[in-house]
PDB file of N, CA and C in Angstrom:
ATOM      1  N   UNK A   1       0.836  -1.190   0.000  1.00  0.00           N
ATOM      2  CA  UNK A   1       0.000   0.000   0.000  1.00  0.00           C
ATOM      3  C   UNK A   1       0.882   1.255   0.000  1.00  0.00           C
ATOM      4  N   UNK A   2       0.715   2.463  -0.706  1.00  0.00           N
ATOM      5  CA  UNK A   2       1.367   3.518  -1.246  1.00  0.00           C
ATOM      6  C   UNK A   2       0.819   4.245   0.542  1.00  0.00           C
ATOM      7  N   UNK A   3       2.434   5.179   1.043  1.00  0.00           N
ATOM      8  CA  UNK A   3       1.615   6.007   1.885  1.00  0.00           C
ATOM      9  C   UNK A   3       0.831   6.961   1.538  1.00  0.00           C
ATOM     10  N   UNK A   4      -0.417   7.361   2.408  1.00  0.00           N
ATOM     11  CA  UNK A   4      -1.403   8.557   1.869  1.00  0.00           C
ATOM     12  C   UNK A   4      -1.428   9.966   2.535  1.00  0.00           C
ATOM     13  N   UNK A   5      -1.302   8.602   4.027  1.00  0.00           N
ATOM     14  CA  UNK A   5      -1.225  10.036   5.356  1.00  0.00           C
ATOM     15  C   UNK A   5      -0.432  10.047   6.264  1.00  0.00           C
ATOM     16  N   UNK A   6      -0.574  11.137   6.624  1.00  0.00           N
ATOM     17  CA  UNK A   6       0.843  11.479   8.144  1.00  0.00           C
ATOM     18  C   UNK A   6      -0.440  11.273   9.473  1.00  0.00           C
ATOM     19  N   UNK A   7      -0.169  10.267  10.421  1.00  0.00           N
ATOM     20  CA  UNK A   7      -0.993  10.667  11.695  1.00  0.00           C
ATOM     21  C   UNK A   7      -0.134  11.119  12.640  1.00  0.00           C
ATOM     22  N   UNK A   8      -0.638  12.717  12.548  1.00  0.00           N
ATOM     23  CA  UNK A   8       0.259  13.597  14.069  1.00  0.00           C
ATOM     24  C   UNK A   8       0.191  13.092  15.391  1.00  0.00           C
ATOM     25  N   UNK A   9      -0.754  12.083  15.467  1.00  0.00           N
ATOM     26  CA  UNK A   9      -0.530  11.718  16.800  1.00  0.00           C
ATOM     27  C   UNK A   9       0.822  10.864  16.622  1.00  0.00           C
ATOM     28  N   UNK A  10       0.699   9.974  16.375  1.00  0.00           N
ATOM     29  CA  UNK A  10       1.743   8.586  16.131  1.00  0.00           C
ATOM     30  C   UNK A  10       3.360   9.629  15.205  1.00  0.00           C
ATOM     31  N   UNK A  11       3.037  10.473  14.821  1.00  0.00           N
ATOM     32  CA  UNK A  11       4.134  10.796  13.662  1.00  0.00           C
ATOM     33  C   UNK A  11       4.661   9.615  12.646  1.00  0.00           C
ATOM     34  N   UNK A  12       3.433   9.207  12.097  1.00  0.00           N
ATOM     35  CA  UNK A  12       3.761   7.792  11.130  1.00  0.00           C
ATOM     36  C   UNK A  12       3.028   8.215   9.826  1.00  0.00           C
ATOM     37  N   UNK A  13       3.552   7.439   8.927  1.00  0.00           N
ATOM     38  CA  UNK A  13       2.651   7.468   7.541  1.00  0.00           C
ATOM     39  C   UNK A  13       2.282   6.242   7.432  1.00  0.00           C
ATOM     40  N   UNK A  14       0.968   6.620   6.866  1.00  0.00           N
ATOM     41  CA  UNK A  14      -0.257   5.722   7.289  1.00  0.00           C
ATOM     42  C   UNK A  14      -0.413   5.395   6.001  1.00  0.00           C
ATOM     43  N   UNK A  15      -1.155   4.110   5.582  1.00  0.00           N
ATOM     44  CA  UNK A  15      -2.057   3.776   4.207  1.00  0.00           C
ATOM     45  C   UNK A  15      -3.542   3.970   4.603  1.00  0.00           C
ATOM     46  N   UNK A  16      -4.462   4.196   3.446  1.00  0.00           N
ATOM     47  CA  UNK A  16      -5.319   4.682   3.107  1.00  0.00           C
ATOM     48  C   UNK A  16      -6.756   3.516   4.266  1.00  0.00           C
ATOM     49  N   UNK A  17      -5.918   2.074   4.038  1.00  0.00           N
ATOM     50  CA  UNK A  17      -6.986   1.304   5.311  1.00  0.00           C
ATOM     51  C   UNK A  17      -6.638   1.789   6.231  1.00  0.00           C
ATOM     52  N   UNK A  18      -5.728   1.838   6.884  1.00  0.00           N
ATOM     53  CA  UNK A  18      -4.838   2.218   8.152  1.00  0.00           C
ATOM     54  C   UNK A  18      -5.358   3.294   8.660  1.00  0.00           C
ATOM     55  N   UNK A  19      -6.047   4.795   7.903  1.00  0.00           N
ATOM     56  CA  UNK A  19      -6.234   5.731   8.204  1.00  0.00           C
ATOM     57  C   UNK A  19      -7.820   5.622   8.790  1.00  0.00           C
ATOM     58  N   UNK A  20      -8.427   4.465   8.242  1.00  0.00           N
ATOM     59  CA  UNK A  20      -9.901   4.441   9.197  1.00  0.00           C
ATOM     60  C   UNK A  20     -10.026   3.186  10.434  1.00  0.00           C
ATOM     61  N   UNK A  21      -8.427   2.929  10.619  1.00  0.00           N
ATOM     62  CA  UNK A  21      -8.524   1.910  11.174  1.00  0.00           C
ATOM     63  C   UNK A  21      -8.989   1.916  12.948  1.00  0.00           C
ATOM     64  N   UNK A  22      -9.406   1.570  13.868  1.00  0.00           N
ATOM     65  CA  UNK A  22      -9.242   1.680  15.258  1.00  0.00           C
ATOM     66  C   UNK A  22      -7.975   2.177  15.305  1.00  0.00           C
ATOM     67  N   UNK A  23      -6.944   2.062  14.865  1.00  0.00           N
ATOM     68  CA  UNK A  23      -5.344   2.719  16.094  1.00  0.00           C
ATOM     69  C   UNK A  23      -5.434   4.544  15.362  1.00  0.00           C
ATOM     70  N   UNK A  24      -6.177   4.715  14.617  1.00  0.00           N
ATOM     71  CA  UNK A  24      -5.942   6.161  13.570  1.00  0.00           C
ATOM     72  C   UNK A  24      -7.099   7.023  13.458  1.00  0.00           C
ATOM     73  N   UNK A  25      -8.138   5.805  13.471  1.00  0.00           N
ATOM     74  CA  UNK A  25      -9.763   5.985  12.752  1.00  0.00           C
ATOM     75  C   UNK A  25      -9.680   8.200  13.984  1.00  0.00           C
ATOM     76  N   UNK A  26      -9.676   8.343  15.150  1.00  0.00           N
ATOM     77  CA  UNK A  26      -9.900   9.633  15.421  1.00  0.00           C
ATOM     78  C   UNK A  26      -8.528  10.327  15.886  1.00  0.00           C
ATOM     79  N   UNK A  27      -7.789   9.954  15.118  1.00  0.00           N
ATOM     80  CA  UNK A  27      -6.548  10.933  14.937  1.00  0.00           C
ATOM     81  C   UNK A  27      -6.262  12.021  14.204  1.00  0.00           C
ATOM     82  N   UNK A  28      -5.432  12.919  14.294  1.00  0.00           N
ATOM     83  CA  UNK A  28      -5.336  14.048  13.166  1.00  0.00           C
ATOM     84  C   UNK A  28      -4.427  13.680  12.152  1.00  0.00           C
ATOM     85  N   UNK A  29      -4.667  13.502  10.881  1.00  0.00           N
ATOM     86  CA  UNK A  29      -4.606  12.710   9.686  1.00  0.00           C
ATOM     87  C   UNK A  29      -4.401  13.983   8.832  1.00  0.00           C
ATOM     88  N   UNK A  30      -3.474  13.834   7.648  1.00  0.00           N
ATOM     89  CA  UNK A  30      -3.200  14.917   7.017  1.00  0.00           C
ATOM     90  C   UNK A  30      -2.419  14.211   5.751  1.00  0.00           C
ATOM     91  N   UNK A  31      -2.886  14.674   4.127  1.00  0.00           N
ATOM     92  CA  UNK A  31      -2.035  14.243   3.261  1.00  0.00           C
ATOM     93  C   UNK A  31      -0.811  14.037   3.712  1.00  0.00           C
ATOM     94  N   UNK A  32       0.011  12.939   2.451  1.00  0.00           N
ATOM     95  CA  UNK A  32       1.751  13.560   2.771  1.00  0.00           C
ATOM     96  C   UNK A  32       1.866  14.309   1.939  1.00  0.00           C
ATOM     97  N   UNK A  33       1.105  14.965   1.041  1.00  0.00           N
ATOM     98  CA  UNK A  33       1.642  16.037   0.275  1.00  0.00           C
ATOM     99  C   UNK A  33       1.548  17.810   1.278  1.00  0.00           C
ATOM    100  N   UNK A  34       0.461  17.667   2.160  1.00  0.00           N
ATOM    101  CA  UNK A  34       0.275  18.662   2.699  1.00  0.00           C
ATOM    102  C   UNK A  34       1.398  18.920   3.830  1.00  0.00           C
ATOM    103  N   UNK A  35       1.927  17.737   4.386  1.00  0.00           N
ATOM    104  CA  UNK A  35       2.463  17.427   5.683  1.00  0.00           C
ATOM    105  C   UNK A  35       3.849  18.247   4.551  1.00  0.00           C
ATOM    106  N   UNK A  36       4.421  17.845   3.715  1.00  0.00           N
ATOM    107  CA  UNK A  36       5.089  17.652   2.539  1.00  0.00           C
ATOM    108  C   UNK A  36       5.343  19.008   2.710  1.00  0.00           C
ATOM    109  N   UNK A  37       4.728  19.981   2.569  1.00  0.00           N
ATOM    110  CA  UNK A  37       4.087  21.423   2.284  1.00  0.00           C
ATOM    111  C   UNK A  37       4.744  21.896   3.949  1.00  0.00           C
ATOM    112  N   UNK A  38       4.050  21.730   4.606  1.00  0.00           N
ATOM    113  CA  UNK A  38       4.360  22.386   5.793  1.00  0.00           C
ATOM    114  C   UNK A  38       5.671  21.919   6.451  1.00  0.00           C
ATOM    115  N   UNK A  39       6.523  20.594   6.174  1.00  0.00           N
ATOM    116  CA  UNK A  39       7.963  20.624   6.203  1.00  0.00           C
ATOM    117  C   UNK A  39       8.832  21.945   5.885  1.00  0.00           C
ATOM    118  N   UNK A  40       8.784  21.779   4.832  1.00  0.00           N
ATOM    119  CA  UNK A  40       9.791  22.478   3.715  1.00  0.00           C
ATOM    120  C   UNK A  40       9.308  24.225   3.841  1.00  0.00           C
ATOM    121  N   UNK A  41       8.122  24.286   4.248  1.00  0.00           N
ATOM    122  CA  UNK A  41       8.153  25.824   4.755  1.00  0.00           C
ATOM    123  C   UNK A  41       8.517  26.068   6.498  1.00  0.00           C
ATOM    124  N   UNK A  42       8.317  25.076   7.325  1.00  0.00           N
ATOM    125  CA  UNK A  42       8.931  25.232   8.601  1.00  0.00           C
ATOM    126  C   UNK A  42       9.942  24.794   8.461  1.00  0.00           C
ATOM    127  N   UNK A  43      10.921  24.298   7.592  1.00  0.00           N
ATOM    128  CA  UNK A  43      12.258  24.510   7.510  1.00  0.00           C
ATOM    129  C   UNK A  43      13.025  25.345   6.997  1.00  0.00           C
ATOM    130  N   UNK A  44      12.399  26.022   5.966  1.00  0.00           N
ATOM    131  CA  UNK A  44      12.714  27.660   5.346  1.00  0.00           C
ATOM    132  C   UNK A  44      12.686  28.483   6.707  1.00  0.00           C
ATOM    133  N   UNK A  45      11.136  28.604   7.026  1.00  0.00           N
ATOM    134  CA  UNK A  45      11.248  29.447   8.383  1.00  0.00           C
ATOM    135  C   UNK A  45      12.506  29.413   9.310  1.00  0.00           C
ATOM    136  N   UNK A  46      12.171  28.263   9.488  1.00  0.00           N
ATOM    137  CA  UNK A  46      13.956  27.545  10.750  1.00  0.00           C
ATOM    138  C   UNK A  46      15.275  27.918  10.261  1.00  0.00           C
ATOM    139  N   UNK A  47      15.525  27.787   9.070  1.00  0.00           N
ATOM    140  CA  UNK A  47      16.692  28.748   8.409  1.00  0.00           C
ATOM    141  C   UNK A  47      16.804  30.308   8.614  1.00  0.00           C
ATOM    142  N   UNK A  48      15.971  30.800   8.238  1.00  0.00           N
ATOM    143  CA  UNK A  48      15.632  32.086   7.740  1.00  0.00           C
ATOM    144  C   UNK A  48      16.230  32.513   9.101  1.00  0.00           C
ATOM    145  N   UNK A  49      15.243  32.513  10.395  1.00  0.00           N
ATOM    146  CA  UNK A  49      15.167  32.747  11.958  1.00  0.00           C
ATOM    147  C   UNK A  49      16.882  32.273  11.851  1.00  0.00           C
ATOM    148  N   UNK A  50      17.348  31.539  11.888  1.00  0.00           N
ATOM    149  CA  UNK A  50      18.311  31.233  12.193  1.00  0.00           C
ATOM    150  C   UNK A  50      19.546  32.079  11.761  1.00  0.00           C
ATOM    151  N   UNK A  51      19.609  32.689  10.401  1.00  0.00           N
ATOM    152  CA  UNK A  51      20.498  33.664   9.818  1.00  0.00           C
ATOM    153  C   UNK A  51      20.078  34.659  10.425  1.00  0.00           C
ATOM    154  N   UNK A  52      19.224  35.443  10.990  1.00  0.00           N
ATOM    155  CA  UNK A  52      19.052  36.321  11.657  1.00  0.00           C
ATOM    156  C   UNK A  52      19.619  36.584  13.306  1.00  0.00           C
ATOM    157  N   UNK A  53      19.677  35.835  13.604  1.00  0.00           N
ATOM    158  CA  UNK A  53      20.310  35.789  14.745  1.00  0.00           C
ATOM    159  C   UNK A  53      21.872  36.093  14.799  1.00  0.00           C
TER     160      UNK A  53
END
């Protein structure tokens, strides 16, 4: 199974059964493209802050 999602609780990538499963089914669940997205700009940020100092 291809991963689909990131569960913030667990910090795991999940497959698409996995994500309605009992261990996930009411977790906070998020593409990996979105999770993907908010990496790479809180690591810009984390740079950025960081040359400033």
């Amino acid at each position: 199974m291809p991963w689909k999602y990131l569960c913030r609780n667990h910090q795991a990538l999940i497959c698409k059964w996995c994500a309605g499963s009992r261990v996930h089914k009411d977790h906070i669940q998020v593409s990996v493209e979105q999770a993907a997205q908010e990496f790479k700009v809180g690591g810009w940020e984390s740079s950025v802050s960081k040359m400033l100092l």
